[in-house]
C-alpha atoms as a PDB file:
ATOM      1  CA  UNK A   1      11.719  25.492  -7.137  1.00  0.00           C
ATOM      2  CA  UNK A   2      10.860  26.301  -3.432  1.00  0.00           C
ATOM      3  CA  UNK A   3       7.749  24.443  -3.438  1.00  0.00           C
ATOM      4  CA  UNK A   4       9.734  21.321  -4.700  1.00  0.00           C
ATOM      5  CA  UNK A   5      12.090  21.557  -1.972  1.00  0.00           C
ATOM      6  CA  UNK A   6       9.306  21.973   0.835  1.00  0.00           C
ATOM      7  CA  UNK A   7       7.311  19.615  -0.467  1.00  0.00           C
ATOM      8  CA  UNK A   8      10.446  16.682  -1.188  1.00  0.00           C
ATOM      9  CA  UNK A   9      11.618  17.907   2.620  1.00  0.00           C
ATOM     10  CA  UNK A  10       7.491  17.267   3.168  1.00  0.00           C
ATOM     11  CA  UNK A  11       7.812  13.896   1.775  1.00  0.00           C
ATOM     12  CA  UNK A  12      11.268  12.535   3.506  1.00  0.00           C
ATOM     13  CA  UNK A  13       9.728  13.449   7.115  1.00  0.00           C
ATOM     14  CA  UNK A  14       6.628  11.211   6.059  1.00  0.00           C
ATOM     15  CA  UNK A  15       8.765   8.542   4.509  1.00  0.00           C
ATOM     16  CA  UNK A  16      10.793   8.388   7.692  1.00  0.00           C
ATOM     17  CA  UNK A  17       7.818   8.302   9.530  1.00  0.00           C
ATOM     18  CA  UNK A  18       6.683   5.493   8.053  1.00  0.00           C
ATOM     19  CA  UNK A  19       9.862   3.374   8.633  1.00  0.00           C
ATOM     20  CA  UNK A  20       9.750   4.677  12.380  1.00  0.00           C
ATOM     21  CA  UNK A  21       6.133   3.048  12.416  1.00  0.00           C
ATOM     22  CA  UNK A  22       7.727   0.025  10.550  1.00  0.00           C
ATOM     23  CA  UNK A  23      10.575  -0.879  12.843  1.00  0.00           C
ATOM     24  CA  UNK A  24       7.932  -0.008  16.245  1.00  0.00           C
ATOM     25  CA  UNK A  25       6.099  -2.986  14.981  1.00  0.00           C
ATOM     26  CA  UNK A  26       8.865  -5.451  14.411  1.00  0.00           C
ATOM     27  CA  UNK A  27      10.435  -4.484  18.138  1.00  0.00           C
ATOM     28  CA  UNK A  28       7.092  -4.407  19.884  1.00  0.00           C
ATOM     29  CA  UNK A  29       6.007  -7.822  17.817  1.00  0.00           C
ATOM     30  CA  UNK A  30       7.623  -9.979  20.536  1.00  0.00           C
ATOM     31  CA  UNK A  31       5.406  -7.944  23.331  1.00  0.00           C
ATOM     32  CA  UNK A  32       2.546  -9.434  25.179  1.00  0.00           C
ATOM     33  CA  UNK A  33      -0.849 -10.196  23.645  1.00  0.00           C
ATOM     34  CA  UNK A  34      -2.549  -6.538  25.093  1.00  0.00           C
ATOM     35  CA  UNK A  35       0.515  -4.013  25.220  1.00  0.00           C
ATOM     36  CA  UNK A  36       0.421  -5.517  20.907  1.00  0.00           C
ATOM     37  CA  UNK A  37      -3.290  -5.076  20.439  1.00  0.00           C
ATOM     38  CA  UNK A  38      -2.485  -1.234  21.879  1.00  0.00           C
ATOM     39  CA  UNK A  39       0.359  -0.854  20.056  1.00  0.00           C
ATOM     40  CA  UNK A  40      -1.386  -1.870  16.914  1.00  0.00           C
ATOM     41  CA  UNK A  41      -4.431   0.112  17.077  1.00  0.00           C
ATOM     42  CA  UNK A  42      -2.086   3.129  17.631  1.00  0.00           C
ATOM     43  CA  UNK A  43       0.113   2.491  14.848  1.00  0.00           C
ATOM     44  CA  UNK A  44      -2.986   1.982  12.550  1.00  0.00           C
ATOM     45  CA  UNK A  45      -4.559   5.239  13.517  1.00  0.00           C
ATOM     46  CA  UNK A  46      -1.217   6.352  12.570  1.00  0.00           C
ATOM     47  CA  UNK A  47      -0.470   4.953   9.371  1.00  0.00           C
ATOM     48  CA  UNK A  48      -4.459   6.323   8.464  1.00  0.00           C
ATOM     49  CA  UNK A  49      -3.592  10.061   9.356  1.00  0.00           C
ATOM     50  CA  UNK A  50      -0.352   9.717   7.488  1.00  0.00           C
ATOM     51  CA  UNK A  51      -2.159   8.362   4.471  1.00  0.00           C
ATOM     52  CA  UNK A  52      -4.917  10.716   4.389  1.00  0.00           C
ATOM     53  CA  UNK A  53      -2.310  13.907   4.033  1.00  0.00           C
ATOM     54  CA  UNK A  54      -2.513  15.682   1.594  1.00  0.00           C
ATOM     55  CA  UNK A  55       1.177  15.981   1.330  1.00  0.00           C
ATOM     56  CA  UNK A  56       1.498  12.202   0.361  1.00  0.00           C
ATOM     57  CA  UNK A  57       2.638  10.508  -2.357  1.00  0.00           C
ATOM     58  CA  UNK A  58       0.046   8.310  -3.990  1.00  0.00           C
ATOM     59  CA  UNK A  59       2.548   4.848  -4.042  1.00  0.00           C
ATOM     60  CA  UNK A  60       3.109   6.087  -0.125  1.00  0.00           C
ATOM     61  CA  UNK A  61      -1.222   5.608  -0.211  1.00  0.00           C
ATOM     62  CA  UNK A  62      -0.888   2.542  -1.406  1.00  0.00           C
ATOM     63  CA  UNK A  63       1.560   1.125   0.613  1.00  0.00           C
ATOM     64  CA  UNK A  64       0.104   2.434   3.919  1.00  0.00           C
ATOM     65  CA  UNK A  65      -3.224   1.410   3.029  1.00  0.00           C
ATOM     66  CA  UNK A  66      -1.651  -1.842   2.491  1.00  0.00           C
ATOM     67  CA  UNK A  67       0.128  -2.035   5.631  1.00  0.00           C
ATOM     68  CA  UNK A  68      -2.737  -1.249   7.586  1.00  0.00           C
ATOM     69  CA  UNK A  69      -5.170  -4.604   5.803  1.00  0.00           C
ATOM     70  CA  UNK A  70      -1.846  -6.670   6.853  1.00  0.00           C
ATOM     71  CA  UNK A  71      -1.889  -5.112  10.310  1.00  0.00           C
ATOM     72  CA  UNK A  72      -6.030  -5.538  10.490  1.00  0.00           C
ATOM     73  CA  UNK A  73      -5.969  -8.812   8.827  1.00  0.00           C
ATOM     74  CA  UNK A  74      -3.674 -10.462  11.419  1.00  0.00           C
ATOM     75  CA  UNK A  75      -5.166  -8.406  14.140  1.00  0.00           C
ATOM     76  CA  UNK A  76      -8.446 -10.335  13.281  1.00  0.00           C
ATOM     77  CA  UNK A  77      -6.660 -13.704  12.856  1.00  0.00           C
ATOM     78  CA  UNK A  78      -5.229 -13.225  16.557  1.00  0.00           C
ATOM     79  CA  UNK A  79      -8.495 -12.834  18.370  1.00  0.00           C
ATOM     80  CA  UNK A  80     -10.066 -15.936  16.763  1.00  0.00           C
END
């Protein structure tokens, strides 16, 4: 029973986290073309440490590692 409420407390900090990370990129979005390409490498190196812990769901995997192609795949798309 303890382990179920340490690891669903475990779980909500990540989860909140991630929408932290989620509403960062909508605000800085409307930032200049470097302070975003910062931003975004940061919240990518991010999203990868929360993803790779152990604590993690594996749907919060999958949607993180999702997030991050988005984030890379429009990244790319900018520079061109």
């Amino acid at each position: 029973m303890v382990v179920l409420f340490v690891w669903t407390n475990a779980l909500r900090i990540q989860m909140n986290k991630l929408i932290g990370k989620f509403e960062e990129i909508a605000t800085t979005a409307k930032t200049t073309t470097g302070e975003v390409k910062q931003f975004t490498e940061r919240t990518i190196a991010a999203l990868e440490k929360l993803r790779n812990n152990i604590l993690s769901a594996e749907y919060i995997r999958r949607a993180t590692t999702e997030v991050i192609s988005i984030i890379n795949h429009n990244h790319k798309k900018g520079k061109k």
